[in-house]
Structures are given as C-alpha cells and as structure tokens.
C-alpha atoms as a PDB file:
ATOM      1  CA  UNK A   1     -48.451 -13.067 -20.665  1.00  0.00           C
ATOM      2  CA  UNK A   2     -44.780 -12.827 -21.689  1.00  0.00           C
ATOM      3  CA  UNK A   3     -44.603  -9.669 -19.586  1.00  0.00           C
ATOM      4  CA  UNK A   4     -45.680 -11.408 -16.679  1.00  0.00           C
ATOM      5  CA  UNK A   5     -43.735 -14.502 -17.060  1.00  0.00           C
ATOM      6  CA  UNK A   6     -40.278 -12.325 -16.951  1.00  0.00           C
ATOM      7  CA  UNK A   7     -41.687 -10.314 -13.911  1.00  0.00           C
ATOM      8  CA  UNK A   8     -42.764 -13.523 -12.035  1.00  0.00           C
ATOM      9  CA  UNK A   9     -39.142 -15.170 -12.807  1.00  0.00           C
ATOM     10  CA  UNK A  10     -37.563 -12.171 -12.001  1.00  0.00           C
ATOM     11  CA  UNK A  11     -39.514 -11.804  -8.667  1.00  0.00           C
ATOM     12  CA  UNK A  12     -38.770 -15.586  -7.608  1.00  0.00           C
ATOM     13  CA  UNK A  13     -35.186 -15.091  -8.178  1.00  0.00           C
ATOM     14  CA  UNK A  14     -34.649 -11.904  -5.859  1.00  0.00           C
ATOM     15  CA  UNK A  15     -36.714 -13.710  -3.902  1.00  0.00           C
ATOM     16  CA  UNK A  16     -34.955 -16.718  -3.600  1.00  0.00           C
ATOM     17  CA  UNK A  17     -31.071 -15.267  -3.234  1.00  0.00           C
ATOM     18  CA  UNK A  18     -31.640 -14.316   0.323  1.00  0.00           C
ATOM     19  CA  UNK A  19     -33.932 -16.296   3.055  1.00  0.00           C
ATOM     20  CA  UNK A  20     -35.350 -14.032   5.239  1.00  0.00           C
ATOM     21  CA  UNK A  21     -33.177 -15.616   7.950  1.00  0.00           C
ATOM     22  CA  UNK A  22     -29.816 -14.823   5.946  1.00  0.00           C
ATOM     23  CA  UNK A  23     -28.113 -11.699   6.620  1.00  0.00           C
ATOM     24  CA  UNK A  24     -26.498  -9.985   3.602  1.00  0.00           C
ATOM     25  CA  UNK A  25     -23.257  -8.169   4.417  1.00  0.00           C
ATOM     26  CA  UNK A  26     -22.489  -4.861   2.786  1.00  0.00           C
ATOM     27  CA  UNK A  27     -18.711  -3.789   3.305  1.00  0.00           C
ATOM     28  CA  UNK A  28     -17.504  -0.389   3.744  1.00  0.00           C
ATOM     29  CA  UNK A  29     -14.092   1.448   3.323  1.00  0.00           C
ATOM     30  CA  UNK A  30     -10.427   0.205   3.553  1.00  0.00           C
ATOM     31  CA  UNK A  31      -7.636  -0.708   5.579  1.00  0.00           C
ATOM     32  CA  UNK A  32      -8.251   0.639   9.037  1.00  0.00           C
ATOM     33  CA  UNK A  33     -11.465   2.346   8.183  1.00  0.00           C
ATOM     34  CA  UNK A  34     -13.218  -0.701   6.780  1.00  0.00           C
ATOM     35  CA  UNK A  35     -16.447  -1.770   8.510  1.00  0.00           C
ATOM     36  CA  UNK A  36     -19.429  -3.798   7.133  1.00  0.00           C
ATOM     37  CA  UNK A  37     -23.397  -3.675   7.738  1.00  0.00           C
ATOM     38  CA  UNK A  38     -25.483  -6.340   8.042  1.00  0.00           C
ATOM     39  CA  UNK A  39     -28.811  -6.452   6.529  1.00  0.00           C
ATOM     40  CA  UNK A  40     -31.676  -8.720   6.571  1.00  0.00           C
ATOM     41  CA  UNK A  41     -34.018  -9.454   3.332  1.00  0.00           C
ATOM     42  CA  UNK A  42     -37.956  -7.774   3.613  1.00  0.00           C
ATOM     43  CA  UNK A  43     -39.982  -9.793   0.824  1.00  0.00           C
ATOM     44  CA  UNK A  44     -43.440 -10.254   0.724  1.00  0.00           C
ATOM     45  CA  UNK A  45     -43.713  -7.858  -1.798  1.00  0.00           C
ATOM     46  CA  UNK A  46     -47.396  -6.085  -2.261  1.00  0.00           C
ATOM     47  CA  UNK A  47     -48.668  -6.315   1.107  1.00  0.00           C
ATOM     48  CA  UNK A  48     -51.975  -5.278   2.453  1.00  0.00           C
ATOM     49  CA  UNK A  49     -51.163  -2.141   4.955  1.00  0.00           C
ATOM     50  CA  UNK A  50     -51.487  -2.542   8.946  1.00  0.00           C
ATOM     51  CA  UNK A  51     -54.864  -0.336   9.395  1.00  0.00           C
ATOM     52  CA  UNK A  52     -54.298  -0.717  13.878  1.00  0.00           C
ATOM     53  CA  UNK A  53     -51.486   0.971  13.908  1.00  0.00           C
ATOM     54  CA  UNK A  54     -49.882   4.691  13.678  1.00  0.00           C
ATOM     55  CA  UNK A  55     -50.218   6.410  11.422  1.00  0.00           C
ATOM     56  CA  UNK A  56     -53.443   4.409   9.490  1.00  0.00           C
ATOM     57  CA  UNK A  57     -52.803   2.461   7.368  1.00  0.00           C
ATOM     58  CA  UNK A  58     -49.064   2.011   7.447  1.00  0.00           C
ATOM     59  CA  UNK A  59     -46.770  -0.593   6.455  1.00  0.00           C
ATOM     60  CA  UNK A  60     -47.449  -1.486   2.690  1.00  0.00           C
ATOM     61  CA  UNK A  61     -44.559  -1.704   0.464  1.00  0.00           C
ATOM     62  CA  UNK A  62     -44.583  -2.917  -2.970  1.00  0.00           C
ATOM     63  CA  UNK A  63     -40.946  -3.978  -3.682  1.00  0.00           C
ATOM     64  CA  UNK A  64     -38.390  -6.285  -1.768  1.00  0.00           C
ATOM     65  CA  UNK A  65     -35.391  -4.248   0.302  1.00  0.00           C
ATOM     66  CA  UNK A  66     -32.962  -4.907   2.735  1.00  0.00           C
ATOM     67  CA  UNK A  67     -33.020  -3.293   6.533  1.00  0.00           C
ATOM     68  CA  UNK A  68     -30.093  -3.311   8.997  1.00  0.00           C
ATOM     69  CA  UNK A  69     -30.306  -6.072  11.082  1.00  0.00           C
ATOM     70  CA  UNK A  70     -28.611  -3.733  13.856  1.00  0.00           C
ATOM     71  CA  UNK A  71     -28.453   0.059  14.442  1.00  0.00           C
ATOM     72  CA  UNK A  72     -25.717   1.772  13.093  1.00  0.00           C
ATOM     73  CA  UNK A  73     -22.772   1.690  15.333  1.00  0.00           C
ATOM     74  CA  UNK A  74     -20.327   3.829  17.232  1.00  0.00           C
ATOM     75  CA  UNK A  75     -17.965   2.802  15.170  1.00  0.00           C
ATOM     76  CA  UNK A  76     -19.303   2.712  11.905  1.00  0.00           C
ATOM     77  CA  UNK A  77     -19.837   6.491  12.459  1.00  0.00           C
ATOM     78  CA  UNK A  78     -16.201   7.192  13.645  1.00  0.00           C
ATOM     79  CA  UNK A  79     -14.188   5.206  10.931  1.00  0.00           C
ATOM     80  CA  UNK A  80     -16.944   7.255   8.228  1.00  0.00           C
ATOM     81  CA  UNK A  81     -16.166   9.918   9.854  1.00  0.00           C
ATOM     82  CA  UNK A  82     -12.037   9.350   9.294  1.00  0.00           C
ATOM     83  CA  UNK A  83     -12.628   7.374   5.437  1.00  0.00           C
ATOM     84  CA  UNK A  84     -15.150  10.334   4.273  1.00  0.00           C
ATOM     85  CA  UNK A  85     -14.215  13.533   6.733  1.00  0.00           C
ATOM     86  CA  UNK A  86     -18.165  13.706   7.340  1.00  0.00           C
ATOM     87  CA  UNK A  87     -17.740  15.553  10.784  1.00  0.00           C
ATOM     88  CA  UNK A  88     -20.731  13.528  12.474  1.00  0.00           C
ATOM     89  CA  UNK A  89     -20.819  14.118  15.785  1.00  0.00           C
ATOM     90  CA  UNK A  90     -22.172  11.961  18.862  1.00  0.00           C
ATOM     91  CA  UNK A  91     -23.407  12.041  22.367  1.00  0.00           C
ATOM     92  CA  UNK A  92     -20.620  11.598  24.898  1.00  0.00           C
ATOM     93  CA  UNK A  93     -22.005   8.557  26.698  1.00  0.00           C
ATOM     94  CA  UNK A  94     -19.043   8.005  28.929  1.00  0.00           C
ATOM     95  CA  UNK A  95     -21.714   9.306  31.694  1.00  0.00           C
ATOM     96  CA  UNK A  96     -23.799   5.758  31.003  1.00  0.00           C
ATOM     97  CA  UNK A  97     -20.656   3.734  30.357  1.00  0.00           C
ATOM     98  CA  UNK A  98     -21.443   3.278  26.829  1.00  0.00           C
ATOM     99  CA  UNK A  99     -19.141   4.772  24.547  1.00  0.00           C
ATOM    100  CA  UNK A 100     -17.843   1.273  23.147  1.00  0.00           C
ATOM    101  CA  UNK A 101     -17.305   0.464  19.832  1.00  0.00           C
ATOM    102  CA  UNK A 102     -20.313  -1.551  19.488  1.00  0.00           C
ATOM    103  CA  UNK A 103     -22.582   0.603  21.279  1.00  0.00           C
ATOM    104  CA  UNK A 104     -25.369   2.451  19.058  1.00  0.00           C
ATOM    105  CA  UNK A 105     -24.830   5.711  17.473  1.00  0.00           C
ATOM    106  CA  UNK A 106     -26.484   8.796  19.742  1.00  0.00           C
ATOM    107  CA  UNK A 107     -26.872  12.098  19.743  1.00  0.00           C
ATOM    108  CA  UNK A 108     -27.728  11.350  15.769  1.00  0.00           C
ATOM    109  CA  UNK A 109     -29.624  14.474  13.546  1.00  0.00           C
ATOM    110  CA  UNK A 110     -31.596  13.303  10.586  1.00  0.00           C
ATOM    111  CA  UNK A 111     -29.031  15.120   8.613  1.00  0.00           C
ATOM    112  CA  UNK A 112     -26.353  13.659   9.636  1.00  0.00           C
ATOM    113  CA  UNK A 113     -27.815  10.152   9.343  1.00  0.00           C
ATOM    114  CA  UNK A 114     -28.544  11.160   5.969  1.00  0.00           C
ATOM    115  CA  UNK A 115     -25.096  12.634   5.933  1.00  0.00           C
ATOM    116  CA  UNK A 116     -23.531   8.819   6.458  1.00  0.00           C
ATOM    117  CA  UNK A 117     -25.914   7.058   4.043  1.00  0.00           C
ATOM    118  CA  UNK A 118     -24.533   9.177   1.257  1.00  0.00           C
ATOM    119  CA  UNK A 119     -21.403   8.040   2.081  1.00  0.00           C
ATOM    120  CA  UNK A 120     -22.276   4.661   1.906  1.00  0.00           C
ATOM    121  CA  UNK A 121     -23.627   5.244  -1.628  1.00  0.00           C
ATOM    122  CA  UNK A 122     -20.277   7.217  -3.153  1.00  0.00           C
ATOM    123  CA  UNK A 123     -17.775   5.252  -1.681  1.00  0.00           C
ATOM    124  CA  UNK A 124     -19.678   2.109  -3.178  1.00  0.00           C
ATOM    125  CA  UNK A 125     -20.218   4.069  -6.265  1.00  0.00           C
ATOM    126  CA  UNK A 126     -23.711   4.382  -5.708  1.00  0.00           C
ATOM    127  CA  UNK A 127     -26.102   7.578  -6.656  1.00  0.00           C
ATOM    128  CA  UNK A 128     -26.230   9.386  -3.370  1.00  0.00           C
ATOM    129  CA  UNK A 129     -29.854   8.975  -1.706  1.00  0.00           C
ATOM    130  CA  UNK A 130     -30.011  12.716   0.177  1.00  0.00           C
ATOM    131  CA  UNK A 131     -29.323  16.311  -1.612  1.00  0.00           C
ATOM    132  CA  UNK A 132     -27.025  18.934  -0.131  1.00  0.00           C
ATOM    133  CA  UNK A 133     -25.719  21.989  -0.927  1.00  0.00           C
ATOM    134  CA  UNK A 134     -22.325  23.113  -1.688  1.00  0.00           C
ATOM    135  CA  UNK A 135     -22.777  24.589   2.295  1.00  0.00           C
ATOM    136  CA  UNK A 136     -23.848  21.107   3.651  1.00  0.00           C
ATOM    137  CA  UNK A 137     -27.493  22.580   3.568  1.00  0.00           C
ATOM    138  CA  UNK A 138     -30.410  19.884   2.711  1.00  0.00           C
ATOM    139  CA  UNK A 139     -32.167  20.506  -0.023  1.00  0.00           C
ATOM    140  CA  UNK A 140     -34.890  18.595  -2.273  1.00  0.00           C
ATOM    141  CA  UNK A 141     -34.724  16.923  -5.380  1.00  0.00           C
ATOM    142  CA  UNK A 142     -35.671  18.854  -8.474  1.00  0.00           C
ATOM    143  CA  UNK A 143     -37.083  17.329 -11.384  1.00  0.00           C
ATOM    144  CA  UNK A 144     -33.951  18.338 -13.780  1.00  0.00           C
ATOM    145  CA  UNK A 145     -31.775  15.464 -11.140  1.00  0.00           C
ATOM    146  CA  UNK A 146     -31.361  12.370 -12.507  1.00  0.00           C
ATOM    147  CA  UNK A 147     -33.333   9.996 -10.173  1.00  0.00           C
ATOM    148  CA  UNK A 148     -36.225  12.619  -9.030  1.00  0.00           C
ATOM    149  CA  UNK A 149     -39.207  10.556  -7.728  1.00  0.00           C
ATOM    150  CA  UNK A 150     -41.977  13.404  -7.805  1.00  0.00           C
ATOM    151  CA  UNK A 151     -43.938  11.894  -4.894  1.00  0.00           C
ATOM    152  CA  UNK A 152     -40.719  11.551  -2.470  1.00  0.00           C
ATOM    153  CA  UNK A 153     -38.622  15.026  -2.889  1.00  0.00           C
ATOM    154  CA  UNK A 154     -36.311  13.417  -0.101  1.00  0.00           C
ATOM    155  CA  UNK A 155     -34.482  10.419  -1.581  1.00  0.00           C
ATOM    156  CA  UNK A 156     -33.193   9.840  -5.064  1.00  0.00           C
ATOM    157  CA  UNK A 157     -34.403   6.728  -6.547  1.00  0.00           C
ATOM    158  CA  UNK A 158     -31.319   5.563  -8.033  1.00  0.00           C
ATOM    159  CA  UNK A 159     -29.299   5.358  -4.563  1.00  0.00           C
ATOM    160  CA  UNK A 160     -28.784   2.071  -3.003  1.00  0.00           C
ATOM    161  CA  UNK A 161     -28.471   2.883   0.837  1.00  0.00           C
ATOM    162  CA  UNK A 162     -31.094   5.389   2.153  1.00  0.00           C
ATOM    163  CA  UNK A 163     -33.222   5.925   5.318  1.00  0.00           C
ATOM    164  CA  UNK A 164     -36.101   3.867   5.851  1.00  0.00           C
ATOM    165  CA  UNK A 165     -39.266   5.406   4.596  1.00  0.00           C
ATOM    166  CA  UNK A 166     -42.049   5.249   7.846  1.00  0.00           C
ATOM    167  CA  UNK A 167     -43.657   2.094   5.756  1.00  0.00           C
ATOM    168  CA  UNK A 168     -40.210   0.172   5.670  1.00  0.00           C
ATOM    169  CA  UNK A 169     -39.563   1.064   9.038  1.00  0.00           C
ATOM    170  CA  UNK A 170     -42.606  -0.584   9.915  1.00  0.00           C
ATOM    171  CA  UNK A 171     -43.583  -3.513   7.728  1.00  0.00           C
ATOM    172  CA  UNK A 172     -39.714  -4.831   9.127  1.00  0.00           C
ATOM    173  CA  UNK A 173     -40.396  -3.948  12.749  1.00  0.00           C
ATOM    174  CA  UNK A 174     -44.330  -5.301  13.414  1.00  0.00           C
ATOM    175  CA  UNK A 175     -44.413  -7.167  10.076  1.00  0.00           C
ATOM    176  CA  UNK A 176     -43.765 -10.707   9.157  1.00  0.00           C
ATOM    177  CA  UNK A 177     -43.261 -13.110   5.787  1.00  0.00           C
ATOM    178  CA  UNK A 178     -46.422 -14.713   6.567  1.00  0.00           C
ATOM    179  CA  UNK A 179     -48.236 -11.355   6.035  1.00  0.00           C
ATOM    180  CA  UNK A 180     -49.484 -11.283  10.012  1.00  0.00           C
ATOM    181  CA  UNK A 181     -49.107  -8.147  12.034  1.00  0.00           C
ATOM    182  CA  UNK A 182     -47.804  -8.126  15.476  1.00  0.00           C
ATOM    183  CA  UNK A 183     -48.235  -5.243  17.824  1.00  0.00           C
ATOM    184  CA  UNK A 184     -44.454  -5.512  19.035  1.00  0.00           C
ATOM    185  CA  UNK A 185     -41.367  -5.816  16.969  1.00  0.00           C
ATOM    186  CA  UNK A 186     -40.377  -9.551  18.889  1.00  0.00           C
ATOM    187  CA  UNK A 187     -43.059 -11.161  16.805  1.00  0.00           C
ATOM    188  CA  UNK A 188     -45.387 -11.048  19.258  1.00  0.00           C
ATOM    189  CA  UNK A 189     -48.952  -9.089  20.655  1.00  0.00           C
ATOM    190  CA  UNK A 190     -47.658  -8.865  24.292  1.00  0.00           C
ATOM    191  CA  UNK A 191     -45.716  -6.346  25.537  1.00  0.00           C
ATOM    192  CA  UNK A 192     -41.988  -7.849  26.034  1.00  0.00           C
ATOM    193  CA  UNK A 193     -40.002  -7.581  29.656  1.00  0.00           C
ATOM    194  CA  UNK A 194     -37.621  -5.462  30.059  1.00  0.00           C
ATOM    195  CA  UNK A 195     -33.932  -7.213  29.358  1.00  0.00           C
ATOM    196  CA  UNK A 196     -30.621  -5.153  29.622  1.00  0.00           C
ATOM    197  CA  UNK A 197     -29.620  -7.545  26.151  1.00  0.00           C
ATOM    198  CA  UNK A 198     -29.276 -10.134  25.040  1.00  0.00           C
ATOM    199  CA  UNK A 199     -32.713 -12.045  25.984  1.00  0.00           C
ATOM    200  CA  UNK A 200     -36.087 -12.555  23.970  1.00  0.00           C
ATOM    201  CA  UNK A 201     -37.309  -9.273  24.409  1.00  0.00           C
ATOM    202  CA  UNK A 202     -36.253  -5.407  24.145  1.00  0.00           C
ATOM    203  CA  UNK A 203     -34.003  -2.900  25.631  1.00  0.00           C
ATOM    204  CA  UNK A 204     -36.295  -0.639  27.199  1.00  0.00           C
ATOM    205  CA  UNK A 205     -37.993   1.024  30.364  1.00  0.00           C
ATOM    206  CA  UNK A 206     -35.561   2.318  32.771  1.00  0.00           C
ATOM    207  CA  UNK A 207     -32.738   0.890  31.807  1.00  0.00           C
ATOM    208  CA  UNK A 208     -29.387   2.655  32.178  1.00  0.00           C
ATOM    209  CA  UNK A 209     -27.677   2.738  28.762  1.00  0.00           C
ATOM    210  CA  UNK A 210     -28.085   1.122  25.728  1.00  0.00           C
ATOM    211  CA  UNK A 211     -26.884  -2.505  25.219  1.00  0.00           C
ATOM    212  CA  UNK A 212     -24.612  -3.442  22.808  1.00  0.00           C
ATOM    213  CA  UNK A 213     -26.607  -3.369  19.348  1.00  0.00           C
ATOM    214  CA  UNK A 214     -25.953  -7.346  18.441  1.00  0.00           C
ATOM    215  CA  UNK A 215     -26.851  -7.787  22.099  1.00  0.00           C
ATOM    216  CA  UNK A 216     -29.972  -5.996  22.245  1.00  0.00           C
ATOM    217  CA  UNK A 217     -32.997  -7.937  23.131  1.00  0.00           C
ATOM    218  CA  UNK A 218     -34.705 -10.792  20.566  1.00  0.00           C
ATOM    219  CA  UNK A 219     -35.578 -10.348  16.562  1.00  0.00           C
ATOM    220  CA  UNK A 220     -38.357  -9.162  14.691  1.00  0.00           C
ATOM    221  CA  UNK A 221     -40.063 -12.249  11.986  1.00  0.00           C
ATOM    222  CA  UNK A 222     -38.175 -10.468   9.730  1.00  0.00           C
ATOM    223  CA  UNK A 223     -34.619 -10.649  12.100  1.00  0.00           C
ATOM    224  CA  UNK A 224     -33.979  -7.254  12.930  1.00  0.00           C
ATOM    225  CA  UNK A 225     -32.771  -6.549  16.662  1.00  0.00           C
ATOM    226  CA  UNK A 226     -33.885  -3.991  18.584  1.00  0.00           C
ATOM    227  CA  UNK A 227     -36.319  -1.792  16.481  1.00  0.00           C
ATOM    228  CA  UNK A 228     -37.769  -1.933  20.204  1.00  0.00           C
ATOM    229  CA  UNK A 229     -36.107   0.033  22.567  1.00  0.00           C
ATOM    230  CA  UNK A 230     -31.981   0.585  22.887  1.00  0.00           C
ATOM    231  CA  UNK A 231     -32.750   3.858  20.798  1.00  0.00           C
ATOM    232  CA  UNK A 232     -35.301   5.590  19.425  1.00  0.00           C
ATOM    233  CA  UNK A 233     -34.652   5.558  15.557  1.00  0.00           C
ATOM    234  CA  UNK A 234     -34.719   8.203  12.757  1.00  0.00           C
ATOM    235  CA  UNK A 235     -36.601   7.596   9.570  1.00  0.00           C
ATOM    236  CA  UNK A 236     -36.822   9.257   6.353  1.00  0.00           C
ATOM    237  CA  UNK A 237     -40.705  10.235   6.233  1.00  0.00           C
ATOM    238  CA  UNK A 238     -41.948  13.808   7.768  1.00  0.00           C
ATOM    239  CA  UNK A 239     -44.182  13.298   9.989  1.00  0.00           C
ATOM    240  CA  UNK A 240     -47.107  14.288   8.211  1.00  0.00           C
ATOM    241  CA  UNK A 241     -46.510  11.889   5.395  1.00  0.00           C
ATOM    242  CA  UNK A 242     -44.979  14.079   2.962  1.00  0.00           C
ATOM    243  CA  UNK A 243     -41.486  14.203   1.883  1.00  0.00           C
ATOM    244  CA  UNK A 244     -41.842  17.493   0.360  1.00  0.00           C
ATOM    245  CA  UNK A 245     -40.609  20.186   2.566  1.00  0.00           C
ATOM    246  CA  UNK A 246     -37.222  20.957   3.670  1.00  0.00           C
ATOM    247  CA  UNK A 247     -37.322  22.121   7.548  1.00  0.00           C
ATOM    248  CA  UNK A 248     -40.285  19.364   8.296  1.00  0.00           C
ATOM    249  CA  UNK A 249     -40.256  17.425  11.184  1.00  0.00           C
ATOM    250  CA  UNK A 250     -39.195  13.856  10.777  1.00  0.00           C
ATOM    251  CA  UNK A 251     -40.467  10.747  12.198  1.00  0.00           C
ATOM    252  CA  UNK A 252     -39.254   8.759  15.231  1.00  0.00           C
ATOM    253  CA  UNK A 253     -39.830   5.214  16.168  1.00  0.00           C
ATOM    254  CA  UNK A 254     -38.997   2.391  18.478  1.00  0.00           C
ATOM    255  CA  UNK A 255     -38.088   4.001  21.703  1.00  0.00           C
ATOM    256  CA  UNK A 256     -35.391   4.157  23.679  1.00  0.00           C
ATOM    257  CA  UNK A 257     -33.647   2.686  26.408  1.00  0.00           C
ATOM    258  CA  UNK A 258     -35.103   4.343  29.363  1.00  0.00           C
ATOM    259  CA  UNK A 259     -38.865   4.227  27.702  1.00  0.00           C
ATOM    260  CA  UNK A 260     -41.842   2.294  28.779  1.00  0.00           C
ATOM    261  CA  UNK A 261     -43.607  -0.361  26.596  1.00  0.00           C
ATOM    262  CA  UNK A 262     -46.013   1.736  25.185  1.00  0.00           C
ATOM    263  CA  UNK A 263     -43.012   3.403  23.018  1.00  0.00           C
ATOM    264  CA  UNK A 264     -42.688   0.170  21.414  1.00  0.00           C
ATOM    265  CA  UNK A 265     -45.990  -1.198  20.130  1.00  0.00           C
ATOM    266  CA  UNK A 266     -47.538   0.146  16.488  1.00  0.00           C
ATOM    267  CA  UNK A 267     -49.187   3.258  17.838  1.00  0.00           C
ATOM    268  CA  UNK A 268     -45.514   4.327  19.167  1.00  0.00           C
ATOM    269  CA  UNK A 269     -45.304   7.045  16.331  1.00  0.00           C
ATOM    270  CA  UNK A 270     -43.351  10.443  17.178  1.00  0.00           C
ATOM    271  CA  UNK A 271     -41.710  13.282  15.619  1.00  0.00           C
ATOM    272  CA  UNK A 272     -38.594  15.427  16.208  1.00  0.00           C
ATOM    273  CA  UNK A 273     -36.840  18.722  14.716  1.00  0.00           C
ATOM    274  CA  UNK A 274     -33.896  17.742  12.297  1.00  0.00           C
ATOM    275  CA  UNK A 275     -30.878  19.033  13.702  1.00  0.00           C
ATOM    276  CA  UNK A 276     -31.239  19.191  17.714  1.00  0.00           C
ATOM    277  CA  UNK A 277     -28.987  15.594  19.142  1.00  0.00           C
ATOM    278  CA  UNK A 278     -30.708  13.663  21.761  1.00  0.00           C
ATOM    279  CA  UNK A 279     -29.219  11.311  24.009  1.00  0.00           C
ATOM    280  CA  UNK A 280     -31.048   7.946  22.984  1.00  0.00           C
ATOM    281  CA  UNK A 281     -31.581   8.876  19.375  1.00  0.00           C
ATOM    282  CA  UNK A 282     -30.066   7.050  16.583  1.00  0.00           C
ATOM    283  CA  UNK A 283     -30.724   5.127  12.997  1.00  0.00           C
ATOM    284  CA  UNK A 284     -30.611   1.598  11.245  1.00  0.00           C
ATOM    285  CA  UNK A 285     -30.039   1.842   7.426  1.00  0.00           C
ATOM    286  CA  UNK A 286     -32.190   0.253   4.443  1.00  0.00           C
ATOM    287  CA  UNK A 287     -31.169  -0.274   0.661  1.00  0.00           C
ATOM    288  CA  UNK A 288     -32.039  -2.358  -2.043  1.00  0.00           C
ATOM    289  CA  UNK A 289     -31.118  -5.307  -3.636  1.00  0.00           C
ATOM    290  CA  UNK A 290     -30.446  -3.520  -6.776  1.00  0.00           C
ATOM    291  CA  UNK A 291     -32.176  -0.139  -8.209  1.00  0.00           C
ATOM    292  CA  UNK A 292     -33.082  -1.143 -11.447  1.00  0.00           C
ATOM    293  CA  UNK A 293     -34.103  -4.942 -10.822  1.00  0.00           C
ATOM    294  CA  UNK A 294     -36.214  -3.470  -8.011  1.00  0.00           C
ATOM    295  CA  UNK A 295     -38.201  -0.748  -9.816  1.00  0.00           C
ATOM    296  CA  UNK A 296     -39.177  -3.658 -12.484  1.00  0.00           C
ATOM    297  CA  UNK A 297     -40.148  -5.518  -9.731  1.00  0.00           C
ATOM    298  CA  UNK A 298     -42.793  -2.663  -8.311  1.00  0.00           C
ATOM    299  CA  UNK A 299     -44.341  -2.080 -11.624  1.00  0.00           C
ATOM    300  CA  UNK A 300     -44.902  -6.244 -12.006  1.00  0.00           C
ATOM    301  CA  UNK A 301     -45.944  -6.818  -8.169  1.00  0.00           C
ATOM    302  CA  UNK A 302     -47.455  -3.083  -7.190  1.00  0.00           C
ATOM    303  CA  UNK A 303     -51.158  -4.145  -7.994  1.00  0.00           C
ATOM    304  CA  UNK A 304     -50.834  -7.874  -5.963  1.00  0.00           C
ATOM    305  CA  UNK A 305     -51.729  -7.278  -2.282  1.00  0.00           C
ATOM    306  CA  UNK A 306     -51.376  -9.728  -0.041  1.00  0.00           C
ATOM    307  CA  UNK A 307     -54.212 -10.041   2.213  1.00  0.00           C
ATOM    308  CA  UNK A 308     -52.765  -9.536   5.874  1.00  0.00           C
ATOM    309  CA  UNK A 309     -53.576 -11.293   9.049  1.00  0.00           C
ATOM    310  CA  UNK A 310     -53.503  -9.998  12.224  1.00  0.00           C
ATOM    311  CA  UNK A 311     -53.339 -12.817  15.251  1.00  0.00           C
ATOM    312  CA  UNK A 312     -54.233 -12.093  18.558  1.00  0.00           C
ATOM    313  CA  UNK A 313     -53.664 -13.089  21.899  1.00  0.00           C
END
C-alpha cells in the first residue's frame, strides 16, 4: 500500500506540472546558435492500444513523455550544425520557395535525425539516446553500456531527447487525454481539407511546399501541429517492430505535402532505407520529463490500462 501511495503521488504530480495544453520549452545552445523546442505533455499513462489502425495494435504507452509540438526546423538544424559541427545536410528547397528559417527540415536520414537528438542530449548534459562509432557508423547498444534496454537495441534509456518510438508517434498523433481514438491527427474521423497553413486542417495533397511548421494546419487533442501532412516524419521503430538490427528499415508516418488523405489517417504506415534524403522527409523530437522519475512511473502505472474509446462519425 505504501508502494502505491508514493507511485500514485508521484504520478499526479508529473501529471499535474504540465496541462496537456501547455507547451514546455527546452532551450538549446548559446549566443548566436541558441534555439529552443517546444514540446507538448502526452499523459494518460497505461493506455489500451488502437487495434484499427497500422500496424495492430499500436499506440499503447505506459509512461508520460513530451513530443514536439512542431517539426524540427531549418534552423534548428543549421545553428546544430554550427554549435555541434554535426555536418547534417538538407534538401535545397529554393526550387519550392521554402528554404526559410522556419520551414521544416528535408532531405532528413534517420541517422542524421538521430545524429541531432544526440546533440540535444550532450550539450544539455544528457546520456546520448543513439550509438555511433568512432567513424560516425550506427551501431546498437550492448549490454556492457550503461542504459541498455534489452528489448530496444536502438535508444539508451537514460537519454532525455530521442526519436519517437512508432507507439509515441502515434498515441500523440490519433490519440487523445480522454483515451478516444481518432482516425486523423486534427482530432477528428473525417478526412481534413487541404489548407496551405494555418487553418483547421493539414498540409497535404498537392500542395507546393511545405508551410511554415507553426503555420501548418490545426492540432492534434494532444496539440501537436502537423503530424498530418507538411512532411512525412521519421521515427525510431524498424518497420517490422524490432529495434534490433542495424541496416533495418525504419518507419515513416504522416505524409507529406504533396500526399493525398489517405497518407494521413492510422493505416498511413510506411517504411524507408536509412540514409537515402527525400524531398518531403523530416522529424519531430520526443523526450521525457525526467529518466529516472519516469521509469518509476512505468513500473507503478505499466499494469493500469485505460480502456479506450473509439467515436465515430
């Protein structure tokens, strides 16, 4: 009983330092090279998995995190780039008039994506979430590294900023507090019109660049923006579910600018190599509130699923 008094208090107050309409700020760098991310709170700790989407089921997560309420920016790479020397390179998108500051990321590999969150962990003084070599070569986790989670081989469990696994992807795109399930990330089952930003909606289907990513179509229950179109979006899970090989295929999701509708609801799940760029690919970034708080918090709230709703139109 003592055991689950701490764990409850502990839960409530996590819980209760961030709204899931407050954005937390994470701040990056110095002088010219400073930039900040904004992140939104996913609670609801325990939740049942979505068993209409793909893959099925999908979308159960045990702990609280944070998500990126945006995509990571154009800038955000470059002034990385110049604070860490990380080298990541992006699409030229002078051709589609979208090379702005504010414009999302493209032309993003996994490994660089993974390259950036590291550097969000060391320069915060953070564990770094992805392994590479002394070459800049991937690698996985072994279990002689401090942090090795033997059923993810991909992130280290003591880093703050990672990749969002496929389920956090997903539980923050078509989830929602309440526990219901929505077939689009707009909090909704209907398929939203196309908007070129800024608008209840998503960025999507023809357009002819991606919008501006604080101007990019209406938030998710959770308040992201635009895990619906304006680019499709790399996440840390291999697309067969397993974090456990090296040169695996990861999974895409969300769409991009110039796809249709059907990119954007729950069954939208695709896959791409690691290294080739693409035009209208790109990332958000996850974390969480802190490591060690958090893992107490899945061993007290793993076993209490929330029974999910779905609502239909």
């Amino acid at each position: 009983m003592k055991k689950q008094l701490i764990i409850s208090i502990l839960a409530a107050f996590v819980t209760a330092q961030v709204t899931p309409s407050q954005t937390i700020t994470e701040t990056f760098g110095s002088g010219t090279n400073q930039f900040s991310i904004d992140f939104v709170r996913v609670g609801n700790p325990g939740n049942a998995a979505d068993t209409t989407g793909l893959p099925n089921p999908v979308g159960a997560v045990s702990y609280i995190y944070n998500i990126g309420k945006y995509e990571v920016s154009r800038d955000m790479i470059n002034k990385a780039n110049a604070a860490g020397g990380l080298g990541i390179g992006m699409w030229d998108m002078s051709p589609y008039g979208a090379n702005g500051a504010n414009r999302p990321a493209t032309g993003i590999t996994w490994y660089s994506a993974a390259k950036f969150v590291n550097y969000l962990n060391s320069s915060s003084g953070n564990k770094e979430a992805y392994k590479f070599d002394a070459s800049g070569n991937f690698q996985l986790w072994s279990s002689t590294d401090a942090g090795y989670n033997a059923n993810n081989l991909f992130r280290n469990s003591l880093a703050k900023f990672f990749l969002a696994s496929l389920d956090e992807w997903y539980k923050a795109a078509y989830g929602s507090p309440s526990g219901i399930w929505y077939n689009y990330p707009t909090g909704s089952d209907s398929a939203p019109q196309a908007v070129s930003g800024g608008s209840v909606g998503a960025v999507y289907n023809g357009q002819g660049a991606p919008a501006d990513i604080t101007n990019a179509g209406g938030l998710s229950p959770y308040g992201t923006m635009a895990q619906g179109g304006n680019v499709w979006e790399w996440v840390e899970t291999a697309y067969d579910g397993i974090n456990d090989s090296v040169g695996e295929v990861r999974t895409v999701r969300g769409g991009g600018w110039g796809n249709g509708a059907y990119d954007l609801v729950v069954t939208g799940n695709s896959s791409f190599p690691t290294t080739p760029t693409n035009v209208d690919f790109g990332f958000r970034v996850a974390s969480v509130p802190e490591p060690s708080a958090l893992s107490l918090l899945a061993v007290g709230l793993g076993g209490l699923a929330i029974l999910a709703r779905r609502r239909r139109v």
